[in-house]
PDB file of N, CA and C in Angstrom:
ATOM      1  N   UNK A   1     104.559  91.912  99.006  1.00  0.00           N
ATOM      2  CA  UNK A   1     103.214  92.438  99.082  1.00  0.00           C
ATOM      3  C   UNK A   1     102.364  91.695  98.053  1.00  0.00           C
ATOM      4  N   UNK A   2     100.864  91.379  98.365  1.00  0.00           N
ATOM      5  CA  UNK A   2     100.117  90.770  97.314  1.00  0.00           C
ATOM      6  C   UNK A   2      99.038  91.257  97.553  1.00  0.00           C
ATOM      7  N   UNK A   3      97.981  91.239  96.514  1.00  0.00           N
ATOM      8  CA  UNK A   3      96.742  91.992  96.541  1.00  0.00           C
ATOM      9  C   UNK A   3      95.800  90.874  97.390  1.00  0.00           C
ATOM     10  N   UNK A   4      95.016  91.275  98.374  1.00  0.00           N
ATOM     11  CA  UNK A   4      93.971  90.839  98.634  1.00  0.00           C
ATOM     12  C   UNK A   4      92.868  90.548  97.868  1.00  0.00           C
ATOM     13  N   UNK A   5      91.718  89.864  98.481  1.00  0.00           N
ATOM     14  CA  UNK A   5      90.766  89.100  97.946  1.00  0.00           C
ATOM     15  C   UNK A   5      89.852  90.483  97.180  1.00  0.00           C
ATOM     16  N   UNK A   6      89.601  90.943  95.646  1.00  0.00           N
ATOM     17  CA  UNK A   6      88.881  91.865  95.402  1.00  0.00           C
ATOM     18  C   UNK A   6      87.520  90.820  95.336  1.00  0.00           C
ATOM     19  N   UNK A   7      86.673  92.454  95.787  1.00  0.00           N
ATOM     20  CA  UNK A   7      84.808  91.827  95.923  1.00  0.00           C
ATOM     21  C   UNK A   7      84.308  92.289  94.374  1.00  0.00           C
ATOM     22  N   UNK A   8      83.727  91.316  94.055  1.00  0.00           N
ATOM     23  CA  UNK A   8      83.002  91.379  93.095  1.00  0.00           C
ATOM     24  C   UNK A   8      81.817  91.832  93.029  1.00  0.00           C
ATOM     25  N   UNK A   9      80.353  92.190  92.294  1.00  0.00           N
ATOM     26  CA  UNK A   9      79.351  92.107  92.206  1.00  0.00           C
ATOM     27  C   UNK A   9      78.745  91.353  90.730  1.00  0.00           C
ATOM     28  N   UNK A  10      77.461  90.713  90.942  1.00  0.00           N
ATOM     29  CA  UNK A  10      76.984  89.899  89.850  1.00  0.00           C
ATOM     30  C   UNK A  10      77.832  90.430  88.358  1.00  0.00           C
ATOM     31  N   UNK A  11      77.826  89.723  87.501  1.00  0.00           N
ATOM     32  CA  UNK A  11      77.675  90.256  86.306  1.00  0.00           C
ATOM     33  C   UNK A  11      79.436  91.305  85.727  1.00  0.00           C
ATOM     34  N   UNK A  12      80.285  91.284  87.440  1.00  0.00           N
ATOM     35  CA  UNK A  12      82.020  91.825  87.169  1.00  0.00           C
ATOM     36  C   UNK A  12      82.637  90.659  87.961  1.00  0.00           C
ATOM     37  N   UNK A  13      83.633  90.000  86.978  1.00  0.00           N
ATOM     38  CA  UNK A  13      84.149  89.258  87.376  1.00  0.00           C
ATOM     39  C   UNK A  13      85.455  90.075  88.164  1.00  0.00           C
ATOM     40  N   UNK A  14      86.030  88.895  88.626  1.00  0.00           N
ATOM     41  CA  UNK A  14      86.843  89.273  89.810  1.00  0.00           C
ATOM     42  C   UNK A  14      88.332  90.058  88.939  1.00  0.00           C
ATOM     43  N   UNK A  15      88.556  89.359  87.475  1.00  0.00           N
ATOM     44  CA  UNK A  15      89.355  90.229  86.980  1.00  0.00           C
ATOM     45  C   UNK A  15      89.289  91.220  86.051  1.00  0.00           C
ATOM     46  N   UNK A  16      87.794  91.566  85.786  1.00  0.00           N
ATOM     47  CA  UNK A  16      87.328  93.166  85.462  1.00  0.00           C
ATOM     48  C   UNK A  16      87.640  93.949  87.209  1.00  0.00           C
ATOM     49  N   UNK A  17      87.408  93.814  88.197  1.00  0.00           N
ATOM     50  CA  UNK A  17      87.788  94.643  88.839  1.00  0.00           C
ATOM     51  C   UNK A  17      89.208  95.224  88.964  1.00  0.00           C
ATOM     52  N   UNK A  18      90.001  94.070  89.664  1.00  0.00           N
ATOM     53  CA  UNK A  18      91.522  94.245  89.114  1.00  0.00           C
ATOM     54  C   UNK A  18      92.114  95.204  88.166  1.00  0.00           C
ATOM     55  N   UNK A  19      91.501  94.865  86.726  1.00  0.00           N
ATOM     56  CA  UNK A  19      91.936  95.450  85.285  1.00  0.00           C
ATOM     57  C   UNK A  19      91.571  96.659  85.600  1.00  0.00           C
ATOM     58  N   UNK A  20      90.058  97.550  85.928  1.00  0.00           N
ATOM     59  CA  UNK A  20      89.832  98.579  86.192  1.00  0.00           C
ATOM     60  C   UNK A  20      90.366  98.938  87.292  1.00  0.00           C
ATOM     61  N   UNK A  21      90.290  98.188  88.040  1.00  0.00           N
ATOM     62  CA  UNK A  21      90.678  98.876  89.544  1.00  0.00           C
ATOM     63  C   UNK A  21      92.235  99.750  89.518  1.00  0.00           C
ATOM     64  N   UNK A  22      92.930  98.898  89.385  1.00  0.00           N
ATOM     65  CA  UNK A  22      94.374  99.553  88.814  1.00  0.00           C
ATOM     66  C   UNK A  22      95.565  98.902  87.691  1.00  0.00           C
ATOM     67  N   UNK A  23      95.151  97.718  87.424  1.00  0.00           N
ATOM     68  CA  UNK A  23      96.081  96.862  86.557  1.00  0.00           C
ATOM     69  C   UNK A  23      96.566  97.846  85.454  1.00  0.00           C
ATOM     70  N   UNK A  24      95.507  98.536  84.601  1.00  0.00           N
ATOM     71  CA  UNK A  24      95.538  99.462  83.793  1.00  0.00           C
ATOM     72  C   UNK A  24      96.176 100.730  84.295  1.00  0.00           C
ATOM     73  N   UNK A  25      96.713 101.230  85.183  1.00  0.00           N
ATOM     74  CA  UNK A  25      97.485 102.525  85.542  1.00  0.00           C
ATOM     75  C   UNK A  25      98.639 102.103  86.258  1.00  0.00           C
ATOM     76  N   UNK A  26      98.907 100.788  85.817  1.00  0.00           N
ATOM     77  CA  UNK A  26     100.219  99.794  86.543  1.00  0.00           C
ATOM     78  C   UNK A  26     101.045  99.670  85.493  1.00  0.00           C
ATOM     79  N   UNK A  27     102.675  99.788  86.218  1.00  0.00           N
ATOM     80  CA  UNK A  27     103.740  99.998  85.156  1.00  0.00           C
ATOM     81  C   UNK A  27     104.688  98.747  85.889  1.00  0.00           C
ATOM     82  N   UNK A  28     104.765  97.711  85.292  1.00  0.00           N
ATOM     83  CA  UNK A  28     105.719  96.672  85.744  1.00  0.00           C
ATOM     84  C   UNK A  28     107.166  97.059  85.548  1.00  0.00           C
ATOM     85  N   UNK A  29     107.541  97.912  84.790  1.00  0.00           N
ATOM     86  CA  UNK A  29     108.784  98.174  84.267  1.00  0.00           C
ATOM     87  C   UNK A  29     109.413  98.938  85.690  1.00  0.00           C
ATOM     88  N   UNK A  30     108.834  99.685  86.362  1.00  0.00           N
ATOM     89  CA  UNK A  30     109.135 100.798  87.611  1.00  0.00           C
ATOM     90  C   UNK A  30     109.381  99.874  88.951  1.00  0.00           C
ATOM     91  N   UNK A  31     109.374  98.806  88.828  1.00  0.00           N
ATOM     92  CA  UNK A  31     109.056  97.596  89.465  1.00  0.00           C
ATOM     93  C   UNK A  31     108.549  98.381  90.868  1.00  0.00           C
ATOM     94  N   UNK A  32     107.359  98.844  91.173  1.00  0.00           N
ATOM     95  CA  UNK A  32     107.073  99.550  92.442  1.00  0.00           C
ATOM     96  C   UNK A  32     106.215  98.323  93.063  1.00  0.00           C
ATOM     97  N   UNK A  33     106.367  98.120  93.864  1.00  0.00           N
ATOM     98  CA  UNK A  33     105.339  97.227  94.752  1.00  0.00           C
ATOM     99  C   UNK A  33     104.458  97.201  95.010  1.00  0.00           C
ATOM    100  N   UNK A  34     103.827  98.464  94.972  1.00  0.00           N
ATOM    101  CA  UNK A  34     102.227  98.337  94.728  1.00  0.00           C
ATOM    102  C   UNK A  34     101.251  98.190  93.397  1.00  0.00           C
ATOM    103  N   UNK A  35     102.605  98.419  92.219  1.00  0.00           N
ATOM    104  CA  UNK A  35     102.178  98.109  90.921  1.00  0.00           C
ATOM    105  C   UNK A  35     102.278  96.546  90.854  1.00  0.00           C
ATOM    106  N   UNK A  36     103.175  95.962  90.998  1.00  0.00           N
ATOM    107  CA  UNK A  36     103.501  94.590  90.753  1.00  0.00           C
ATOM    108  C   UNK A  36     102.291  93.791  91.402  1.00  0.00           C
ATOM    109  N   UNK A  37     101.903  94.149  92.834  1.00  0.00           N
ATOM    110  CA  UNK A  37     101.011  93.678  93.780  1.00  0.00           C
ATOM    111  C   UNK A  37      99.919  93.504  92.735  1.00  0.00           C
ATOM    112  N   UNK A  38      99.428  94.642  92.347  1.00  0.00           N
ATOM    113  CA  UNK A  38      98.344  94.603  91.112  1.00  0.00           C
ATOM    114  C   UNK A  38      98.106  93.505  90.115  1.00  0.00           C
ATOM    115  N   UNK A  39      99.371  94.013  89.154  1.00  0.00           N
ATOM    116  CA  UNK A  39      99.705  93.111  88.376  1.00  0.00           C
ATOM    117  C   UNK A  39      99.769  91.373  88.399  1.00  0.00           C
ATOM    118  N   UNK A  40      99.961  91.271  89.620  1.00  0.00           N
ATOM    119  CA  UNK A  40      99.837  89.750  90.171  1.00  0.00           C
ATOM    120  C   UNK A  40      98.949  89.459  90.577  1.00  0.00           C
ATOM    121  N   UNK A  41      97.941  90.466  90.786  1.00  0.00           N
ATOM    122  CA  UNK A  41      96.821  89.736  91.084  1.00  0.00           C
ATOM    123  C   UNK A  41      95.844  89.332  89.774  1.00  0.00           C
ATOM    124  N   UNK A  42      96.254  89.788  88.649  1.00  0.00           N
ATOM    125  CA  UNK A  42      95.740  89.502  87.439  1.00  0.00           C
ATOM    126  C   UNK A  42      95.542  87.941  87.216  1.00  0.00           C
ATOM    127  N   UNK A  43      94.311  86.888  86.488  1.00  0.00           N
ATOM    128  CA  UNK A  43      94.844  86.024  86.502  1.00  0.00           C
ATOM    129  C   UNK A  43      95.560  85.309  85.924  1.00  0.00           C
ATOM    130  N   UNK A  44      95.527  86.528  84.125  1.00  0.00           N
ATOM    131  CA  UNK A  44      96.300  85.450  83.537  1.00  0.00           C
ATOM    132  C   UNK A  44      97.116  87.326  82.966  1.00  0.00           C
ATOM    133  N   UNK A  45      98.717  86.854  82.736  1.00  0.00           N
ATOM    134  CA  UNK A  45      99.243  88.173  82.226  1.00  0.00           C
ATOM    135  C   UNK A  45      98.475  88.709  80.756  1.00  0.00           C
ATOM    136  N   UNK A  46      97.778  87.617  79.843  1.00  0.00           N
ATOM    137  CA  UNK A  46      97.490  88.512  78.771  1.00  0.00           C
ATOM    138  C   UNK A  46      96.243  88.982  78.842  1.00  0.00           C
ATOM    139  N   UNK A  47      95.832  88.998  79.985  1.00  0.00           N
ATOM    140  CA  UNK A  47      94.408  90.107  80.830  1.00  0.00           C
ATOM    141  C   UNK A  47      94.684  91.814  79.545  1.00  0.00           C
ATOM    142  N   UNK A  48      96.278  91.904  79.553  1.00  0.00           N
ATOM    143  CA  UNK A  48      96.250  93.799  79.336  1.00  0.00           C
ATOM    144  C   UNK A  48      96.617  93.263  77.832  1.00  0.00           C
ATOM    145  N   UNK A  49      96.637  92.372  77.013  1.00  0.00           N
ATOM    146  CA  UNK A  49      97.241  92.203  75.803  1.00  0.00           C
ATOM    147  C   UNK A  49      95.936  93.128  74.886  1.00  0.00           C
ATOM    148  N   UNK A  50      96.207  93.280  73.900  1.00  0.00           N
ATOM    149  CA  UNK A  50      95.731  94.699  73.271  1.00  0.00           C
ATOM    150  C   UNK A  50      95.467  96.240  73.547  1.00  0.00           C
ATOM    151  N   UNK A  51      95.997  96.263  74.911  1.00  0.00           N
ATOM    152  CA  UNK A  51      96.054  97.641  75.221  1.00  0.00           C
ATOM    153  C   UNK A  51      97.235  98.517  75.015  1.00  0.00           C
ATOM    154  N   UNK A  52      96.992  99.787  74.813  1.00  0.00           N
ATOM    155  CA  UNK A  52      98.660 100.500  74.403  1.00  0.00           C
ATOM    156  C   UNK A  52      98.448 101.785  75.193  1.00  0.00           C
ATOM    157  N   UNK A  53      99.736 101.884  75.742  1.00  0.00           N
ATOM    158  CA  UNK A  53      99.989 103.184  76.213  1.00  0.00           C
ATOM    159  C   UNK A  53      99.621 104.708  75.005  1.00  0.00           C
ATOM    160  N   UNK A  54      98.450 105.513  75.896  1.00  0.00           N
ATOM    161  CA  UNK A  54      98.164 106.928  75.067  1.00  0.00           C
ATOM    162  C   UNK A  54      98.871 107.908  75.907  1.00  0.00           C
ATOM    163  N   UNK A  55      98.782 107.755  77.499  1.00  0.00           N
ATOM    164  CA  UNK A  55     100.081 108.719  78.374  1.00  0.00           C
ATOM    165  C   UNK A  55      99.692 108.405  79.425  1.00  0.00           C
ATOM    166  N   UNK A  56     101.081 108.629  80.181  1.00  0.00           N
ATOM    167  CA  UNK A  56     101.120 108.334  81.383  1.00  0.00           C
ATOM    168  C   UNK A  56     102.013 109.327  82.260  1.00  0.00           C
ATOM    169  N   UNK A  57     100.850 109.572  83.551  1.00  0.00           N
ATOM    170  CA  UNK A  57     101.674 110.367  84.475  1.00  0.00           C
ATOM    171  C   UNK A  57     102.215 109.349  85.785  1.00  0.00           C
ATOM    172  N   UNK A  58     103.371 109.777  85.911  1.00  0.00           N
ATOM    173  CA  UNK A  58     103.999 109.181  87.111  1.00  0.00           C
ATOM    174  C   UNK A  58     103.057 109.511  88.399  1.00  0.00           C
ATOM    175  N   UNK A  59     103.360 108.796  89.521  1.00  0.00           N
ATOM    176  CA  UNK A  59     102.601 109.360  90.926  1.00  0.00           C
ATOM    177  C   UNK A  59     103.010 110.658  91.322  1.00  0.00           C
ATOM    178  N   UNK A  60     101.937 111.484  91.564  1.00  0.00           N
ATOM    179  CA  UNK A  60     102.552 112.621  91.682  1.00  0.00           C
ATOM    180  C   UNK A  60     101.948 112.912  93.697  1.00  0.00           C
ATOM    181  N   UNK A  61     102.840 113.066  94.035  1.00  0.00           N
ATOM    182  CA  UNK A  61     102.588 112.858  95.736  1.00  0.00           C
ATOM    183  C   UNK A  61     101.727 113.902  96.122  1.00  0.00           C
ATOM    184  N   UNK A  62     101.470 115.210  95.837  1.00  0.00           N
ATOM    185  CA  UNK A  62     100.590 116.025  96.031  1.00  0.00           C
ATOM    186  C   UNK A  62      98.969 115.612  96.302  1.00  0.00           C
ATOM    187  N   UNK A  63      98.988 115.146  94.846  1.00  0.00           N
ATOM    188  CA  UNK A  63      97.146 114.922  94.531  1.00  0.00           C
ATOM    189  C   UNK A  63      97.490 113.460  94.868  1.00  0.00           C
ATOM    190  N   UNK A  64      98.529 112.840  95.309  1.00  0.00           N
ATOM    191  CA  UNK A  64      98.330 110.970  95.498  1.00  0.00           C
ATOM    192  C   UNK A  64      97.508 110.700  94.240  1.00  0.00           C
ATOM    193  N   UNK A  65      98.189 110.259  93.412  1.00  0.00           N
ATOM    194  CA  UNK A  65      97.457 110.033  91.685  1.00  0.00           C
ATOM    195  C   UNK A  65      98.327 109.486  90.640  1.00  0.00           C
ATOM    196  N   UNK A  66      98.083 108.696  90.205  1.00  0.00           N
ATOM    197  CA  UNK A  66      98.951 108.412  89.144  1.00  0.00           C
ATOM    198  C   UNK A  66      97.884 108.477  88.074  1.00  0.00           C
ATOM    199  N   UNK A  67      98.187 108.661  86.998  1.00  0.00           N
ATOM    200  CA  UNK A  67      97.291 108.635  85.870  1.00  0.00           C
ATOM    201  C   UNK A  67      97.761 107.723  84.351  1.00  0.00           C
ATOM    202  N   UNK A  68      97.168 106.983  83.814  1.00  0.00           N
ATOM    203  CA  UNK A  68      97.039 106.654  82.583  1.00  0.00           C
ATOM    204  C   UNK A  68      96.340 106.613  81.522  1.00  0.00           C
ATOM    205  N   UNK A  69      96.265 106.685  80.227  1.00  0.00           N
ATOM    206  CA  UNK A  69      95.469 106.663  79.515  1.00  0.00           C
ATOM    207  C   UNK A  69      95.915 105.620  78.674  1.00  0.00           C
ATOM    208  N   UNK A  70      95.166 104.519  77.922  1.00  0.00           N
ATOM    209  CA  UNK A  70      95.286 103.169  77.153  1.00  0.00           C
ATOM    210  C   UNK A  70      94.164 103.320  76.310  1.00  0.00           C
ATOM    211  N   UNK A  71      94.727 102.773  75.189  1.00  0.00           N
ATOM    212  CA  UNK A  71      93.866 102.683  73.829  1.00  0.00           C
ATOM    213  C   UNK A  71      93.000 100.938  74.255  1.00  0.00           C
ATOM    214  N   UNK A  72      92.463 100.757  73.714  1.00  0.00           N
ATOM    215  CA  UNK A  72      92.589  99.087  72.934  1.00  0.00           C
ATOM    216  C   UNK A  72      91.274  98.757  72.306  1.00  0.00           C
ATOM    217  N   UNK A  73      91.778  98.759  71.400  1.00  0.00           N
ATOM    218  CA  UNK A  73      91.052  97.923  69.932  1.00  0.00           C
ATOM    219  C   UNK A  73      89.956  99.373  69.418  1.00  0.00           C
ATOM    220  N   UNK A  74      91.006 100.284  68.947  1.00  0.00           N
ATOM    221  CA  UNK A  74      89.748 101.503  69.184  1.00  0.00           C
ATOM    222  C   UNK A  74      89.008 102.285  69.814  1.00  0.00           C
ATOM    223  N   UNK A  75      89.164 101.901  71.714  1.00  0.00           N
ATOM    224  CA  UNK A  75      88.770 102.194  72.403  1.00  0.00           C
ATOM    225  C   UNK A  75      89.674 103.055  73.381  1.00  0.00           C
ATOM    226  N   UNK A  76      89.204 104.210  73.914  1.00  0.00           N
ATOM    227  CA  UNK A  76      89.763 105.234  75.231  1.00  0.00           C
ATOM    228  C   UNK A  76      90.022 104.621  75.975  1.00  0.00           C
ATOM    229  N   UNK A  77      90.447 104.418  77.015  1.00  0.00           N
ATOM    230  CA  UNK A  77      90.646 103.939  78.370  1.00  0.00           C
ATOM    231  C   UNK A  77      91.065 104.672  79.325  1.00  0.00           C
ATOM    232  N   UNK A  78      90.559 105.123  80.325  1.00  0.00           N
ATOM    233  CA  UNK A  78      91.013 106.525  81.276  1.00  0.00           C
ATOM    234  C   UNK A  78      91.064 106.092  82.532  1.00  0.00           C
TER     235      UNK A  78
END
């Protein structure tokens, strides 16, 4: 599986979408395929370098959701 072409608009590059879109609530370690898909679509791996895990919920099939929360450099990330 690989991620398709994400659309941009002026002023978000193509790997601010990615990063927000889901790169950031992506766990390479779970090796799930729709995380990795993500993850590869990044363009370069140290896209997530300064970010740290604050918590993370697994997918929970009910609400279809996975959730994370990431620090970096002082900053929330939700």
């Amino acid at each position: 599986m690989t991620l398709g072409d994400p659309f941009a608009v002026d002023g978000v590059t193509v790997d601010d979408v990615v990063l927000a879109g889901g790169a950031l609530a992506s766990r390479a370690d779970d090796n799930d395929t729709i995380d990795l898909a993500v993850l590869g679509g990044l363009a370069s791996d140290q896209a997530l370098r300064g970010y740290h895990v604050e918590h993370f919920q697994p997918f929970e099939p009910v609400g279809k959701r996975t959730q994370r929360r990431k620090g970096h450099e002082g900053l929330l990330v939700q």
